[in-house]
PDB file of N, CA and C in Angstrom:
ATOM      1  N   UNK A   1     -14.564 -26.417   3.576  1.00  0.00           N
ATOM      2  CA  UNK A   1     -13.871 -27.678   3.423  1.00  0.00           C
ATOM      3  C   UNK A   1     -13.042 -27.630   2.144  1.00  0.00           C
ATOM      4  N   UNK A   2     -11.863 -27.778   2.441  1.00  0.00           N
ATOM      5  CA  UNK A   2     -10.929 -28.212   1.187  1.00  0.00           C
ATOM      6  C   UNK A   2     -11.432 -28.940   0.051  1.00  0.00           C
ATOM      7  N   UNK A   3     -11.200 -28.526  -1.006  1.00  0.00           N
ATOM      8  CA  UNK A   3     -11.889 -29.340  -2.268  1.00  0.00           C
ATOM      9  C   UNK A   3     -10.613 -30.545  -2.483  1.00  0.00           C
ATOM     10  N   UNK A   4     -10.711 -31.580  -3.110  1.00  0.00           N
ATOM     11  CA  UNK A   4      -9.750 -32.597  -3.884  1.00  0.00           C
ATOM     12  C   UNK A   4      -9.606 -32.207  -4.996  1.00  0.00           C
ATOM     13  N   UNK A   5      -8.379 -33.124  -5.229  1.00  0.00           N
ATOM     14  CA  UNK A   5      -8.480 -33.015  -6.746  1.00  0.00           C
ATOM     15  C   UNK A   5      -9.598 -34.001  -7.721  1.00  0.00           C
ATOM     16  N   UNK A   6      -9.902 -34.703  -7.196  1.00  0.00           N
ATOM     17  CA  UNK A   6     -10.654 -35.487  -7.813  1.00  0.00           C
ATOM     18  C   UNK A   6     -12.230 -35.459  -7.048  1.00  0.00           C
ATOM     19  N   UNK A   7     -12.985 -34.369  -7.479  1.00  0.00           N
ATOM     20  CA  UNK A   7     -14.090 -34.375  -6.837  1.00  0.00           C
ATOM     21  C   UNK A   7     -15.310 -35.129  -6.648  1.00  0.00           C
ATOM     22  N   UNK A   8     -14.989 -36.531  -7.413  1.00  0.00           N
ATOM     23  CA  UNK A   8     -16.416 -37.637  -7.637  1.00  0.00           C
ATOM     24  C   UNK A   8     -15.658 -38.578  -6.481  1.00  0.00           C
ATOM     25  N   UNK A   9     -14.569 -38.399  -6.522  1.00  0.00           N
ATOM     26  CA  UNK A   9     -13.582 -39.583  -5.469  1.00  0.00           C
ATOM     27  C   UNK A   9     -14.101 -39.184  -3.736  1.00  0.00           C
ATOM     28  N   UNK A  10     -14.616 -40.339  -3.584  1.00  0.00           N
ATOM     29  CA  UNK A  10     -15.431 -40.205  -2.010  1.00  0.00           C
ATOM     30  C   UNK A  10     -14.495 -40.099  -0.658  1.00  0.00           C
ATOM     31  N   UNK A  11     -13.405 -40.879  -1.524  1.00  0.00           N
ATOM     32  CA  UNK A  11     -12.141 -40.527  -0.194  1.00  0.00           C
ATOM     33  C   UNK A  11     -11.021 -39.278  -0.361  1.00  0.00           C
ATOM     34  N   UNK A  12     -11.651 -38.074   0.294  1.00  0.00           N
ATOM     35  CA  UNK A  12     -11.386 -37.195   0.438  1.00  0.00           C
ATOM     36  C   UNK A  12      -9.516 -37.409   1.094  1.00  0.00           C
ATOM     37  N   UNK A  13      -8.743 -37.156   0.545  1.00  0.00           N
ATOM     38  CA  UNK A  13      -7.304 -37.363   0.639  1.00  0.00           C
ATOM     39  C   UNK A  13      -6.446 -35.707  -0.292  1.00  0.00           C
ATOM     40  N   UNK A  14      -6.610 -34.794   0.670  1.00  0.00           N
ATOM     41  CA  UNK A  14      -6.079 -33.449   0.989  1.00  0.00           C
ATOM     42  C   UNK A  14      -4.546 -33.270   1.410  1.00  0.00           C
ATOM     43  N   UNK A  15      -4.069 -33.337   0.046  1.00  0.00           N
ATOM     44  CA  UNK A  15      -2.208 -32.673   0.368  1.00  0.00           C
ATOM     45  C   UNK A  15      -1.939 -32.053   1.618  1.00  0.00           C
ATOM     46  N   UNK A  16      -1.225 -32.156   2.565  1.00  0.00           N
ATOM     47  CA  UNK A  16      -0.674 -31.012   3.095  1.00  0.00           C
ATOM     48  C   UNK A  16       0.194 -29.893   2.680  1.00  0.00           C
ATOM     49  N   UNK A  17       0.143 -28.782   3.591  1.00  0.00           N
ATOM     50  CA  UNK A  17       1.305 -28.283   2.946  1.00  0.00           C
ATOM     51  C   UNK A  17       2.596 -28.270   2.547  1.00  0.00           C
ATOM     52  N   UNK A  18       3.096 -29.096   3.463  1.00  0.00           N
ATOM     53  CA  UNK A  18       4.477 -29.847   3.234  1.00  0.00           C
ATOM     54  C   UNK A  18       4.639 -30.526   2.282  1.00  0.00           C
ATOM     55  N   UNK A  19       3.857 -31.298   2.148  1.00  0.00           N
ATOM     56  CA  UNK A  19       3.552 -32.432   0.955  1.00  0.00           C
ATOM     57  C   UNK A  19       3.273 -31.891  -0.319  1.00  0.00           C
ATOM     58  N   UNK A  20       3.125 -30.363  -0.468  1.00  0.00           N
ATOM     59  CA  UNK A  20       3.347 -29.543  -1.758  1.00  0.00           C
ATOM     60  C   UNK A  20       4.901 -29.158  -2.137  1.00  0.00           C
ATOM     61  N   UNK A  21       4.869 -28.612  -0.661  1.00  0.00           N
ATOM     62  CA  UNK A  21       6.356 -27.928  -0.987  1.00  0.00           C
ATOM     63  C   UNK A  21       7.512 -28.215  -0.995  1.00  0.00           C
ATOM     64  N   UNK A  22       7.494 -29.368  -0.481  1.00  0.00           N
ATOM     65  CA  UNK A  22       8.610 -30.401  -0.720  1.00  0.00           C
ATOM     66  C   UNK A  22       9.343 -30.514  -2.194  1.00  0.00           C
ATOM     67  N   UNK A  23       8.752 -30.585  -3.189  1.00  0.00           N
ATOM     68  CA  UNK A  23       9.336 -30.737  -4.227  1.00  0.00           C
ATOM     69  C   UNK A  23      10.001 -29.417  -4.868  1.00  0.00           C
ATOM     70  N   UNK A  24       9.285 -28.410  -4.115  1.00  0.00           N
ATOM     71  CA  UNK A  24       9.859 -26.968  -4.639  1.00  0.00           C
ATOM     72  C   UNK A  24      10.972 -26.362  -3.974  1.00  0.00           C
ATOM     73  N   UNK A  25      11.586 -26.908  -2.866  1.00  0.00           N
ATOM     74  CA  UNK A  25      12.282 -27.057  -2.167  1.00  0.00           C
ATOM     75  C   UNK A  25      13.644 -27.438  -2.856  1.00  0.00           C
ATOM     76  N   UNK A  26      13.504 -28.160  -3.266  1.00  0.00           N
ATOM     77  CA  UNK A  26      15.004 -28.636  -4.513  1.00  0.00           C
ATOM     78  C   UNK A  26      15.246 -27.582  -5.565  1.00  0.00           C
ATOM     79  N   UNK A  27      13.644 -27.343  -6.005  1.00  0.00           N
ATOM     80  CA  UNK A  27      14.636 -25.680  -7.449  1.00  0.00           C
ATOM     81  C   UNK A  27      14.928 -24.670  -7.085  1.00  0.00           C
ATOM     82  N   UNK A  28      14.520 -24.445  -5.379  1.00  0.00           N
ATOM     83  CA  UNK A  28      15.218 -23.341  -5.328  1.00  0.00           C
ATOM     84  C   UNK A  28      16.497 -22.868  -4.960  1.00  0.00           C
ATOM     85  N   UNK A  29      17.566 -23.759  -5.216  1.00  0.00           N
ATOM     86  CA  UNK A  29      18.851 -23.629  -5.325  1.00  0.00           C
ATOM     87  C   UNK A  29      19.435 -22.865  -6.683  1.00  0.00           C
ATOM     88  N   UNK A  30      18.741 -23.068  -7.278  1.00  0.00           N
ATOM     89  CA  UNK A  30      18.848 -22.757  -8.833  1.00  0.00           C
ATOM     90  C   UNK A  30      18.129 -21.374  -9.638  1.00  0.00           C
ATOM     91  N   UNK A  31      17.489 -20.726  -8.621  1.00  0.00           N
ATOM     92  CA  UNK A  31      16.823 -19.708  -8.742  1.00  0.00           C
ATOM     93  C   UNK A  31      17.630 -18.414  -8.210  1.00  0.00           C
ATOM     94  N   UNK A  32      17.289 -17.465  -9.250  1.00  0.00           N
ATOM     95  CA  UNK A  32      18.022 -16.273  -9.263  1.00  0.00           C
ATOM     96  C   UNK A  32      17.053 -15.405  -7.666  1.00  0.00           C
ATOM     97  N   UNK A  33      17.731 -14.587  -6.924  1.00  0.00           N
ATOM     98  CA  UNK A  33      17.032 -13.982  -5.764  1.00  0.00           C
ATOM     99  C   UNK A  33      16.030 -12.977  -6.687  1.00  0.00           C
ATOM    100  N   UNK A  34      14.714 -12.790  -6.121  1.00  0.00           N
ATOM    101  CA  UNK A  34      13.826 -11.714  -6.381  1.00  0.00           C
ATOM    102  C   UNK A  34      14.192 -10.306  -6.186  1.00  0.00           C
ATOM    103  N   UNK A  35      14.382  -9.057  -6.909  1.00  0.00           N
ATOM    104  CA  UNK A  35      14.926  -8.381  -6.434  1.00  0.00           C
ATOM    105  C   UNK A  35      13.873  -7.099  -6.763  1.00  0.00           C
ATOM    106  N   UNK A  36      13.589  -6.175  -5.894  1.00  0.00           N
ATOM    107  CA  UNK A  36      12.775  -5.485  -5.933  1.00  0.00           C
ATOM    108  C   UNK A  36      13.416  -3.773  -7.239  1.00  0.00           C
ATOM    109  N   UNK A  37      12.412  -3.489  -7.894  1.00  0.00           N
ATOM    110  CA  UNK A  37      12.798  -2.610  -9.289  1.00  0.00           C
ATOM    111  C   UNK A  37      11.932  -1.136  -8.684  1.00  0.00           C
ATOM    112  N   UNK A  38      11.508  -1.248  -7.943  1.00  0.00           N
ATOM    113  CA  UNK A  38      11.106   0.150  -7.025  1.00  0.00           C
ATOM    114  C   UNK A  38      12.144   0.960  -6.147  1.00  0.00           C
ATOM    115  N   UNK A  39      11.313   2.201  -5.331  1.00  0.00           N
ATOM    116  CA  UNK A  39      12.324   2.544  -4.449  1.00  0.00           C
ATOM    117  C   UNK A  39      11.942   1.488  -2.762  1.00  0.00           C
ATOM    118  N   UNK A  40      10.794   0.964  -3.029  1.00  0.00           N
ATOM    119  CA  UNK A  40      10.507   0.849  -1.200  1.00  0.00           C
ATOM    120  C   UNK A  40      11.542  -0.870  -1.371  1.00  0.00           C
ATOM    121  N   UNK A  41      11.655  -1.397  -0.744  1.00  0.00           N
ATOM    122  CA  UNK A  41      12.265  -2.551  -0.680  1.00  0.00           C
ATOM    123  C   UNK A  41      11.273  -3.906  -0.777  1.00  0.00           C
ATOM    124  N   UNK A  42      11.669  -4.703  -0.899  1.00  0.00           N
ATOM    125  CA  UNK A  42      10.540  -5.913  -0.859  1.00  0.00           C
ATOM    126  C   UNK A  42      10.096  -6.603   0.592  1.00  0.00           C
ATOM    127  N   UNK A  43       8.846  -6.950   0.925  1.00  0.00           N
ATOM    128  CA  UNK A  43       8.904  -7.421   2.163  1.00  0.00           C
ATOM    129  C   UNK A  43       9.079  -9.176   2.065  1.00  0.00           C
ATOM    130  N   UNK A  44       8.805  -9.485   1.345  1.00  0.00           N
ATOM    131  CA  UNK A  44       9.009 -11.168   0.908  1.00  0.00           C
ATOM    132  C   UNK A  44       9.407 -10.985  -0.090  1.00  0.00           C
ATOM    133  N   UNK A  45      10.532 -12.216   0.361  1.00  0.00           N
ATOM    134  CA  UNK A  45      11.171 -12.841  -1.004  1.00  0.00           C
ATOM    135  C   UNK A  45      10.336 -13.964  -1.651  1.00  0.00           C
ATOM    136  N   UNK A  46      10.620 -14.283  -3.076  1.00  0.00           N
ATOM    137  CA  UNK A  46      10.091 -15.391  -3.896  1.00  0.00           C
ATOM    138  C   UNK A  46       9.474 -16.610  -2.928  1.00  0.00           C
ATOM    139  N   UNK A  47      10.400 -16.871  -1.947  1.00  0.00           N
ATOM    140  CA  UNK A  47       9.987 -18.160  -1.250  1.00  0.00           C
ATOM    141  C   UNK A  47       8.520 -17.979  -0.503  1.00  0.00           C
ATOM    142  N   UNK A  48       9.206 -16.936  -0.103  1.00  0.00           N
ATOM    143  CA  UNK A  48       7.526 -16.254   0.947  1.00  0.00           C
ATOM    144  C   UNK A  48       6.419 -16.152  -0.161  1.00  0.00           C
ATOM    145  N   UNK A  49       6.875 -15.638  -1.047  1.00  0.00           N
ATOM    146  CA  UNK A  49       5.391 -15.590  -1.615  1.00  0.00           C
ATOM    147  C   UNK A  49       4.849 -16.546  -2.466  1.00  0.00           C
ATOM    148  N   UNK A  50       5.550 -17.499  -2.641  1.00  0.00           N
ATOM    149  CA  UNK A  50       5.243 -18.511  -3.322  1.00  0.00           C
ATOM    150  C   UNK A  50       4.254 -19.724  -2.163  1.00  0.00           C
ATOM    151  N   UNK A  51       5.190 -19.576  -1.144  1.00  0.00           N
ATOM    152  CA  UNK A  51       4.340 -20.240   0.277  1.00  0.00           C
ATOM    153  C   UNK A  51       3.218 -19.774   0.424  1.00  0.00           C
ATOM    154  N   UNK A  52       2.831 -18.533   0.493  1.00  0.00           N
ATOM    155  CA  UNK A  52       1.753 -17.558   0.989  1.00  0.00           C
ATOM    156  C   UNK A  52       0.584 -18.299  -0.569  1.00  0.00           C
ATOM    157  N   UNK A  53       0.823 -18.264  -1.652  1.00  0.00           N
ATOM    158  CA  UNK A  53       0.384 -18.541  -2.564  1.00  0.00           C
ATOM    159  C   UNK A  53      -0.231 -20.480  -3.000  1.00  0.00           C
ATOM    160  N   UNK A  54       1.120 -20.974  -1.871  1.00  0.00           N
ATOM    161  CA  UNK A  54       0.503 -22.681  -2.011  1.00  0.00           C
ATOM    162  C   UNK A  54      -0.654 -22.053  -0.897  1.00  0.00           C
ATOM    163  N   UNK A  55      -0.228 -21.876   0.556  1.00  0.00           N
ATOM    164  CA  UNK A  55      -1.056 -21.424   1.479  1.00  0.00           C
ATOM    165  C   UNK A  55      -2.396 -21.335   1.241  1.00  0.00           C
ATOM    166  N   UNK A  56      -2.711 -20.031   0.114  1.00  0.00           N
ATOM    167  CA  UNK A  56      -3.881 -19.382   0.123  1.00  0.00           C
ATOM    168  C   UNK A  56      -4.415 -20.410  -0.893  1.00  0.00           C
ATOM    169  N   UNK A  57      -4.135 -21.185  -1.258  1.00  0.00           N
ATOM    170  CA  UNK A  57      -5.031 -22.016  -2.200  1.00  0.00           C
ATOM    171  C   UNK A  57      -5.132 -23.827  -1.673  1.00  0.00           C
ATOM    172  N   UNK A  58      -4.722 -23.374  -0.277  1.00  0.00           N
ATOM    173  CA  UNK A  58      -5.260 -25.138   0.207  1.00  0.00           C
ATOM    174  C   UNK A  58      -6.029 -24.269   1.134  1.00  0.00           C
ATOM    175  N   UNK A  59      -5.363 -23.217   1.940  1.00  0.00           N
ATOM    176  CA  UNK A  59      -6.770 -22.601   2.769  1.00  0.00           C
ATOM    177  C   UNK A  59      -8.287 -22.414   2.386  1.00  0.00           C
ATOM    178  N   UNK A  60      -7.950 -22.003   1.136  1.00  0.00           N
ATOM    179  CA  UNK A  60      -9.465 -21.301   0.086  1.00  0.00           C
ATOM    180  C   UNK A  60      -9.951 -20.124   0.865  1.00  0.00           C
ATOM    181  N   UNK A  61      -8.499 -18.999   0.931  1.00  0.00           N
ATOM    182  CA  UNK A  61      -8.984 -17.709   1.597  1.00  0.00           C
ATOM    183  C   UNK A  61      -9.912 -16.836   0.488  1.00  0.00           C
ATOM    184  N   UNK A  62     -10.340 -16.035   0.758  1.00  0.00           N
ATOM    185  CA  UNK A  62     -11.187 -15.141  -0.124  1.00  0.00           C
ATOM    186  C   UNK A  62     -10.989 -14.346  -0.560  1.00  0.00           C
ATOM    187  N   UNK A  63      -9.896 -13.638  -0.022  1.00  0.00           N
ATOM    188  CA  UNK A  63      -9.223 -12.490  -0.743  1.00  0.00           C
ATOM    189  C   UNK A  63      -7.768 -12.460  -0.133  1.00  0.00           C
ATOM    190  N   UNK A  64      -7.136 -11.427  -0.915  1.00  0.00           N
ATOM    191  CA  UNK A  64      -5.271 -11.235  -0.227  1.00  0.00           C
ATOM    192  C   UNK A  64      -5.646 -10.980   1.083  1.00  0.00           C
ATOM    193  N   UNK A  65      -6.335  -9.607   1.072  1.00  0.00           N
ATOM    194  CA  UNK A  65      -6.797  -9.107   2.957  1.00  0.00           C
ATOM    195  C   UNK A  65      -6.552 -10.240   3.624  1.00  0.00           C
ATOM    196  N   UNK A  66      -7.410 -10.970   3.658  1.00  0.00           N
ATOM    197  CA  UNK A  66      -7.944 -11.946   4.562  1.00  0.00           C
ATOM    198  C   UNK A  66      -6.459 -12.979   4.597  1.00  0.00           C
ATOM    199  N   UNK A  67      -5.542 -13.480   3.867  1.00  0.00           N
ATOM    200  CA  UNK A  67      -4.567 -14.192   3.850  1.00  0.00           C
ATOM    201  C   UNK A  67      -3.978 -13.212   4.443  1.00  0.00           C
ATOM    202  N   UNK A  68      -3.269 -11.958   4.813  1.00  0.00           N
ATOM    203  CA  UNK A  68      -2.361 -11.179   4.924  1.00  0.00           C
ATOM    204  C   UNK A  68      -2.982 -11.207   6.397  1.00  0.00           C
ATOM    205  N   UNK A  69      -4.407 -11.037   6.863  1.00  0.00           N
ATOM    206  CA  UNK A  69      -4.857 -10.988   8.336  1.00  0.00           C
ATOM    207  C   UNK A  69      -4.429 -12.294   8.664  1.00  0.00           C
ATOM    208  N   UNK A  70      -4.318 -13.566   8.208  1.00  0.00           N
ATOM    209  CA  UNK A  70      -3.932 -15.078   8.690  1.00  0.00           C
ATOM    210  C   UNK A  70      -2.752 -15.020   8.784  1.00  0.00           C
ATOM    211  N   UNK A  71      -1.569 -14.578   7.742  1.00  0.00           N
ATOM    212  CA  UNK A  71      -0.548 -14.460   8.296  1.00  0.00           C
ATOM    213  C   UNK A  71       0.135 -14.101   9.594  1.00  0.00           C
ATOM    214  N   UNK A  72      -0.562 -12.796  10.437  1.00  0.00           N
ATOM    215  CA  UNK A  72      -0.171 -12.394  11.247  1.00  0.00           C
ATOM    216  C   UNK A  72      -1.008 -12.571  12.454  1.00  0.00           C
ATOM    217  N   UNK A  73      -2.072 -13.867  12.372  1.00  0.00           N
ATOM    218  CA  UNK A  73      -2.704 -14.191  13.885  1.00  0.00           C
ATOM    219  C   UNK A  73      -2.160 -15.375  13.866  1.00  0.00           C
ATOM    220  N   UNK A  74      -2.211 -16.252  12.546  1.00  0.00           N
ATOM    221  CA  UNK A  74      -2.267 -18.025  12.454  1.00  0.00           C
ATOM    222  C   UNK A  74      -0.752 -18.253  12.747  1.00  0.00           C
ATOM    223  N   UNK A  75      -0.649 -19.382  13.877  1.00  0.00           N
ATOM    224  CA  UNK A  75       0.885 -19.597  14.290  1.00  0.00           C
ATOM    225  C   UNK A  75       1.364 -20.413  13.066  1.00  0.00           C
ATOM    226  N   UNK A  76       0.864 -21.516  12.377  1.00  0.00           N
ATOM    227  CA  UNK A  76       1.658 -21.821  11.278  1.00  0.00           C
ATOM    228  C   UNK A  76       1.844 -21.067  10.541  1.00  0.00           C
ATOM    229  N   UNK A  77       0.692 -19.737  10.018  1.00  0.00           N
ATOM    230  CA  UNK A  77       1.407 -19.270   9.093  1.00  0.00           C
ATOM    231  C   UNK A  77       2.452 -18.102   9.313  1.00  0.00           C
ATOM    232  N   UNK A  78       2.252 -17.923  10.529  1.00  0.00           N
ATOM    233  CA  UNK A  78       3.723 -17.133  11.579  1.00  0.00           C
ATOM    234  C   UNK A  78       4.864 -17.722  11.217  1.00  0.00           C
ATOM    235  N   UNK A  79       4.884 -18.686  11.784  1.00  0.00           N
ATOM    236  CA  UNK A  79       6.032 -19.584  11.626  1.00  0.00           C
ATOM    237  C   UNK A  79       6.598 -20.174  10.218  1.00  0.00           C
ATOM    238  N   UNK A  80       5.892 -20.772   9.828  1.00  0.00           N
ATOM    239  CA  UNK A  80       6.733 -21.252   8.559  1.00  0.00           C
ATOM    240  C   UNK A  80       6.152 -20.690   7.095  1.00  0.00           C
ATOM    241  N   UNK A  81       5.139 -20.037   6.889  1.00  0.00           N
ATOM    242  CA  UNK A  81       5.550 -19.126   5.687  1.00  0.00           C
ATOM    243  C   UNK A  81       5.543 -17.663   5.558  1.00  0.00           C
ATOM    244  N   UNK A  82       5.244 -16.852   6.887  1.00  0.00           N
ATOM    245  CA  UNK A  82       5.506 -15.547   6.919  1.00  0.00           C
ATOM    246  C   UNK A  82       6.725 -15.402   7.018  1.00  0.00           C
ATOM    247  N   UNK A  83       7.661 -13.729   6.203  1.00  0.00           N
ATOM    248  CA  UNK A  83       8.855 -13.785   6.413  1.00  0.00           C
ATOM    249  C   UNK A  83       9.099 -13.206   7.807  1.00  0.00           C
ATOM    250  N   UNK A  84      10.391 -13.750   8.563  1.00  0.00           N
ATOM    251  CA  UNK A  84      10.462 -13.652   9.993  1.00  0.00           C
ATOM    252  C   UNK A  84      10.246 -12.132  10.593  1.00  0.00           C
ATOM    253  N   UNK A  85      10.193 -11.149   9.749  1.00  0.00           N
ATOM    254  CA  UNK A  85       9.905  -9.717  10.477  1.00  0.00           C
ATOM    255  C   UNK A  85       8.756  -9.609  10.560  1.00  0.00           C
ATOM    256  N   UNK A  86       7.759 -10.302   9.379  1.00  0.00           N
ATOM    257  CA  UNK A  86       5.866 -10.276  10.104  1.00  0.00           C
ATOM    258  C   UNK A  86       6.048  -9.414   8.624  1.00  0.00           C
ATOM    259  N   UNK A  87       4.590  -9.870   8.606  1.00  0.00           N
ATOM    260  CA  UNK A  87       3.805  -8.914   7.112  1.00  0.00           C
ATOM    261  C   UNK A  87       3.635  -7.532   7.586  1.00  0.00           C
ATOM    262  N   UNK A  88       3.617  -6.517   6.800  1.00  0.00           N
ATOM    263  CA  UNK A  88       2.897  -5.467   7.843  1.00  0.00           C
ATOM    264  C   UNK A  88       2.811  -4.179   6.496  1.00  0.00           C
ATOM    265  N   UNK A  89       1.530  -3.454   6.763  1.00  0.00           N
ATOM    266  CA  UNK A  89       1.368  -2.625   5.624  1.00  0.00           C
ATOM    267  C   UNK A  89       1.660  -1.072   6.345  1.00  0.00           C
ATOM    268  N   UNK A  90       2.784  -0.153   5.617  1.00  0.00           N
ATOM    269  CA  UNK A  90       2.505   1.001   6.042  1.00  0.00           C
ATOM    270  C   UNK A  90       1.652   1.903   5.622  1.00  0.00           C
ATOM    271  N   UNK A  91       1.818   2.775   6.838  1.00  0.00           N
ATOM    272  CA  UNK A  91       0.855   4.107   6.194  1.00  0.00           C
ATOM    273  C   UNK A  91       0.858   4.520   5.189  1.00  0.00           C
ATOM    274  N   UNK A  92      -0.437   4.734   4.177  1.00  0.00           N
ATOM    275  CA  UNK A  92      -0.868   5.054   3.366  1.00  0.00           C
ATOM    276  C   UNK A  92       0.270   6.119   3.074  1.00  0.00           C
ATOM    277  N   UNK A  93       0.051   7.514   3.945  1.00  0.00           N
ATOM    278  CA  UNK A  93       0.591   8.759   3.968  1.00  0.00           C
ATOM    279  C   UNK A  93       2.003   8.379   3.696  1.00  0.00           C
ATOM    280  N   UNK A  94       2.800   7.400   4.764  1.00  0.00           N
ATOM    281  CA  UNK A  94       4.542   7.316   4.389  1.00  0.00           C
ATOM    282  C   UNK A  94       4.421   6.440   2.676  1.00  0.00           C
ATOM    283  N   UNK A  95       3.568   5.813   2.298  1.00  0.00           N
ATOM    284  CA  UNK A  95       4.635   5.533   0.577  1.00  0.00           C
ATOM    285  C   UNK A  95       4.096   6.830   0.087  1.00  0.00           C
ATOM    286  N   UNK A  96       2.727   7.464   0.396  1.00  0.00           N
ATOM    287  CA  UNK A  96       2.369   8.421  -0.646  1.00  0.00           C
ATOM    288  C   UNK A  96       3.729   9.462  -0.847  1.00  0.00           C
ATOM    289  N   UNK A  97       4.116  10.127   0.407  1.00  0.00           N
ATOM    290  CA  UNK A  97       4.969  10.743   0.452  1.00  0.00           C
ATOM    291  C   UNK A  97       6.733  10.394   0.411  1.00  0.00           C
ATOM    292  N   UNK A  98       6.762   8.642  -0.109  1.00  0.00           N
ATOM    293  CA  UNK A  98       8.024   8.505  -0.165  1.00  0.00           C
ATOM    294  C   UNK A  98       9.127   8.459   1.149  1.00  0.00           C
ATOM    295  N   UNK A  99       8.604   8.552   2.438  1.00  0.00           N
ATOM    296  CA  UNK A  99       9.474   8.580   2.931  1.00  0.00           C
ATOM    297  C   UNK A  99       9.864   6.732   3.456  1.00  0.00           C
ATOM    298  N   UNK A 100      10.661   6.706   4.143  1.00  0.00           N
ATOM    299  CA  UNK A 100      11.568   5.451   4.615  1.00  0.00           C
ATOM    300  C   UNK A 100      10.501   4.366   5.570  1.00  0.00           C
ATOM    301  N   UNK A 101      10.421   3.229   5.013  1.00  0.00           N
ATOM    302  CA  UNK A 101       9.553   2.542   6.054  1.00  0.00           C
ATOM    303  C   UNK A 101      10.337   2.186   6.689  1.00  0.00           C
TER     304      UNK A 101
END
């Protein structure tokens, strides 16, 4: 069960997620793009992971794993905060060896 913010307060009244991100929604006009300083490319941008991040802390997932497995079964988090190509981790072997995901 979702915790409140006010945990002695008996009427349990739980933000949605919308109702977070709404306001973050306006600065990001004003924000420089995330840009990846490696060779592999980035799979989410700032927005995605900032979603994934309100996400995992109204969910109360337990670890990244487990948010990164919700991303790619849970239809909301399909839909509106995974980025539209899907999360997806490659083979160990292709970054070890550098080649092209």
């Amino acid at each position: 069960m979702p915790r409140t913010f006010h945990p002695h307060d008996k009427k349990q009244n739980v933000p949605s997620f919308h109702e977070l991100w709404q306001p973050v929604e306006n600065v990001f006009i004003s924000m420089p793009p995330l840009e990846a300083r490696g060779n592999r490319p980035l799979q989410m941008n700032f927005e995605h992971q900032l979603k994934s991040l309100v996400f995992f802390h109204l969910e109360e997932h337990t670890s990244g794993r487990h948010l990164l497995q919700i991303l790619e079964e849970d239809d909301f988090a399909r839909k509106v905060i995974a980025p539209p190509e899907g999360v997806k981790n490659p083979p160990a072997e292709q970054v070890a060896l550098g080649l092209p995901l």
